[in-house]
Protein backbone atom coordinates (compact mmCIF):
# COMPACT_ATOMS: atom_id res chain seq x y z
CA UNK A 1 0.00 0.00 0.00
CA UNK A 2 1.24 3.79 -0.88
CA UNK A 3 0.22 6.64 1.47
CA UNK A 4 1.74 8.74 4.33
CA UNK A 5 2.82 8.33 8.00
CA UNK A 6 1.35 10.28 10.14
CA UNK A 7 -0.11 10.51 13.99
CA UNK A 8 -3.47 10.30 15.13
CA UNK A 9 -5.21 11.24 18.33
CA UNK A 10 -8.24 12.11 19.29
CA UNK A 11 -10.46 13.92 21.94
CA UNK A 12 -10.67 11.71 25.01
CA UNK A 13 -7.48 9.54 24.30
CA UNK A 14 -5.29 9.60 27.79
CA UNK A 15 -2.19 7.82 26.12
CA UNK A 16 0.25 9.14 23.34
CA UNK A 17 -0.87 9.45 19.96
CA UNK A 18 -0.74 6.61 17.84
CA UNK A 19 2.03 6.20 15.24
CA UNK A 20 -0.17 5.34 11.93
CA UNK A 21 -0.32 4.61 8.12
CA UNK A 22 -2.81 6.07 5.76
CA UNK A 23 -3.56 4.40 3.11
CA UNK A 24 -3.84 6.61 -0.34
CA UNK A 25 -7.05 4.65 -1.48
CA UNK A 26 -8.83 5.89 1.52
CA UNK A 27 -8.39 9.72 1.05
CA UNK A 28 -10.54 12.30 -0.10
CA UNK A 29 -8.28 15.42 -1.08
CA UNK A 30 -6.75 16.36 2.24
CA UNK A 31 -9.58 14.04 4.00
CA UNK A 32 -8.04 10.68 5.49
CA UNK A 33 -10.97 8.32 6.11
CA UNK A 34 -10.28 5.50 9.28
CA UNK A 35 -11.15 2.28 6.99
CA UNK A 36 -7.26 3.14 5.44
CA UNK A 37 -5.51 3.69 8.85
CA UNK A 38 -3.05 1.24 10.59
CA UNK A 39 -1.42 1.43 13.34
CA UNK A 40 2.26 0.79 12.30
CA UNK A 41 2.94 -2.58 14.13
CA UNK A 42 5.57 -5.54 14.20
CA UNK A 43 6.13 -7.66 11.33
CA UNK A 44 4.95 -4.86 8.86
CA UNK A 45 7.71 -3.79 6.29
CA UNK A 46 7.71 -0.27 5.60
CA UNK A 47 9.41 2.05 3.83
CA UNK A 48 9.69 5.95 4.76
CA UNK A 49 10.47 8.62 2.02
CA UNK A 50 11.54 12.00 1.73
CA UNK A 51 10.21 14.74 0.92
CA UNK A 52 13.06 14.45 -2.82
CA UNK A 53 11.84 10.94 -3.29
CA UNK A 54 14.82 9.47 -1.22
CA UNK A 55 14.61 6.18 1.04
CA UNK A 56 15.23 7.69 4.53
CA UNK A 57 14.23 4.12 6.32
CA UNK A 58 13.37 0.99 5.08
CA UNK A 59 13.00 -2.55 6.59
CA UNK A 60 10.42 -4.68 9.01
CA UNK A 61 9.45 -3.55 11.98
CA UNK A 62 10.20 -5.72 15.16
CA UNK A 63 9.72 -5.35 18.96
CA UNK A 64 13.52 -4.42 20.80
CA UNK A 65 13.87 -4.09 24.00
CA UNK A 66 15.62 -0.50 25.26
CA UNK A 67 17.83 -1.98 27.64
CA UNK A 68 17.94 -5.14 30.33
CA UNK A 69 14.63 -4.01 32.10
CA UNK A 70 13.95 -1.36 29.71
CA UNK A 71 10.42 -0.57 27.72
CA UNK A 72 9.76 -2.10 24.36
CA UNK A 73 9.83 -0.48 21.17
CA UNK A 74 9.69 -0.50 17.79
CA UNK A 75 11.78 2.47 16.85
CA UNK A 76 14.15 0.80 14.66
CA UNK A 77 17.69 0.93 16.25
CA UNK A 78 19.54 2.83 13.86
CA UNK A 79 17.21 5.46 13.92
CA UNK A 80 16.64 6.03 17.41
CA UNK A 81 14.38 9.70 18.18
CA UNK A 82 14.20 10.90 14.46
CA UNK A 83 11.78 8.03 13.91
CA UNK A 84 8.76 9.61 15.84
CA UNK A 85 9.92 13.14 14.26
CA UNK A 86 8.94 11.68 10.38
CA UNK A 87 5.20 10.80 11.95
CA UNK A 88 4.77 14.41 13.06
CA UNK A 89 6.18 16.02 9.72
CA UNK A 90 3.94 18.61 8.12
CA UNK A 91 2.80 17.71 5.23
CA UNK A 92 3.60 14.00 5.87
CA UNK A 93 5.80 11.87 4.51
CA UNK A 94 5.42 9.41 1.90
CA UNK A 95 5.38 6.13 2.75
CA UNK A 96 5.04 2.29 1.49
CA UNK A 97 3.68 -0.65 4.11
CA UNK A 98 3.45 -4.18 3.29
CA UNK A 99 1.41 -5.83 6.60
């Protein structure tokens, strides 16, 4: 699937916003409709573009753990905090997700 990465949140949610993918079939202009967003999630392979057209990530997503006792995540390693800078981009990025 071809779309954008992007956040969502809404009204009432007590927990950070969700890291998501929108799928381009399920837009409407500058509309995103919910049947075409995903929460980005392990196993998925996805690839992140820039704003030229350039591959700034691309591989599957898997759970790490941040340390011995540490929180999961699935920022990818190599990326580390610039990963949940792309979802918050304005516009948003291009992106391509296999689940």
């Amino acid at each position: 699937m071809d779309g954008w990465i992007s956040t969502f949140w809404e009204q009432g949610m007590e927990e950070y916003p969700r890291l998501i993918f929108q799928d381009e079939v399920f837009t409407e202009g500058s509309q995103w409709m919910r049947e075409g967003m995903y929460d980005v999630a392990a196993g998925d392979e996805l690839t992140i573009f820039a704003p030229d057209g350039d591959v700034l990530w691309q591989g599957k997503l898997k759970w790490r753990r941040q340390g011995w006792f540490g929180d999961t995540t699935l920022v990818p390693k190599e990326v580390g905090e610039q990963w949940v800078d792309w979802f918050h981009m304005s516009p948003p990025l291009r992106a391509r997700l296999t689940k």
